[in-house]
C-alpha atoms as a PDB file:
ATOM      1  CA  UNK A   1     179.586  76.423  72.057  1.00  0.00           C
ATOM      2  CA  UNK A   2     182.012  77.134  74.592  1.00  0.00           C
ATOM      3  CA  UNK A   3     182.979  80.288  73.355  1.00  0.00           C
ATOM      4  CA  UNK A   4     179.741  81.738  73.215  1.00  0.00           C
ATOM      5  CA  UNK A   5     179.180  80.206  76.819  1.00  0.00           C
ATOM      6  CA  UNK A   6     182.184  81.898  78.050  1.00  0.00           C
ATOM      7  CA  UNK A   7     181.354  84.823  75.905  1.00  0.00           C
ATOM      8  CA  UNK A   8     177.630  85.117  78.104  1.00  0.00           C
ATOM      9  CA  UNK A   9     179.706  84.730  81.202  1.00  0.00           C
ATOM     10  CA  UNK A  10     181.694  88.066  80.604  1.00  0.00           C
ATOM     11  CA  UNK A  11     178.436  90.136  79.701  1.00  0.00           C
ATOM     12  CA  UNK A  12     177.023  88.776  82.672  1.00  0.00           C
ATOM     13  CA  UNK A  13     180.016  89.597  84.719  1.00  0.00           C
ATOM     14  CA  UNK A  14     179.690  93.553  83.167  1.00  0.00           C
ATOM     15  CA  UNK A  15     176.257  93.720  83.739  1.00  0.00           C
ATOM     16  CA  UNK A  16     177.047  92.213  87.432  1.00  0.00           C
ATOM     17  CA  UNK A  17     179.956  94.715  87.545  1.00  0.00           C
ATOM     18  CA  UNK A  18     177.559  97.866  86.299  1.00  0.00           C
ATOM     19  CA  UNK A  19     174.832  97.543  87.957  1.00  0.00           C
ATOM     20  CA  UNK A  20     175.284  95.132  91.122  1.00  0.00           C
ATOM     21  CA  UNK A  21     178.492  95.377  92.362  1.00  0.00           C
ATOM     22  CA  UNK A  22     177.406  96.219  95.690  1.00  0.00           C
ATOM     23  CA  UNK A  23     174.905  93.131  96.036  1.00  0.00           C
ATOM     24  CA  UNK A  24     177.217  90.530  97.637  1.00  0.00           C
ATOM     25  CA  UNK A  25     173.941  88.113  97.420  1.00  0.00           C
ATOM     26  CA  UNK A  26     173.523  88.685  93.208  1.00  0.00           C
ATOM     27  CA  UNK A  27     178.084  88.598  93.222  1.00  0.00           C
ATOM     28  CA  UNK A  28     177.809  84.861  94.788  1.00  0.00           C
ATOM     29  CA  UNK A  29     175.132  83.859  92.762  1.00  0.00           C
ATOM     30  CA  UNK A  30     176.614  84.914  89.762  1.00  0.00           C
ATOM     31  CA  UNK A  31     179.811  82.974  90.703  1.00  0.00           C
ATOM     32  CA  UNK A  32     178.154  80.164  91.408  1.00  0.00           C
ATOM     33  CA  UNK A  33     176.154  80.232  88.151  1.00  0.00           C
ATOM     34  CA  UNK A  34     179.612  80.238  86.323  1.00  0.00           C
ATOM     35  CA  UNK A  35     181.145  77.185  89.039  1.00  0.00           C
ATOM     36  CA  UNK A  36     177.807  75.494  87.337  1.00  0.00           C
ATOM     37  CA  UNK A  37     178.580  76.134  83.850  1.00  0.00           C
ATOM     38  CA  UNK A  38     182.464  76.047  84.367  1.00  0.00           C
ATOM     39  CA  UNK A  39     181.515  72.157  85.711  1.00  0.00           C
END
């Protein structure tokens, strides 16, 4: 389970990376989504 947690963390971090990296708004929510999870 934690694999495949940390597994949806990277392909969220690509997608953030992709399409978003200019959004400092969507980069802290993201990082705070994996604080959450990472907690």
């Amino acid at each position: 389970m934690l694999n495949f947690s940390n597994n949806l963390i990277y392909i969220l971090i690509l997608v953030n990376v992709e399409y978003m990296h200019n959004d400092l708004l969507y980069n802290k929510f993201l990082y705070t989504f994996v604080f959450f999870i990472d907690e």
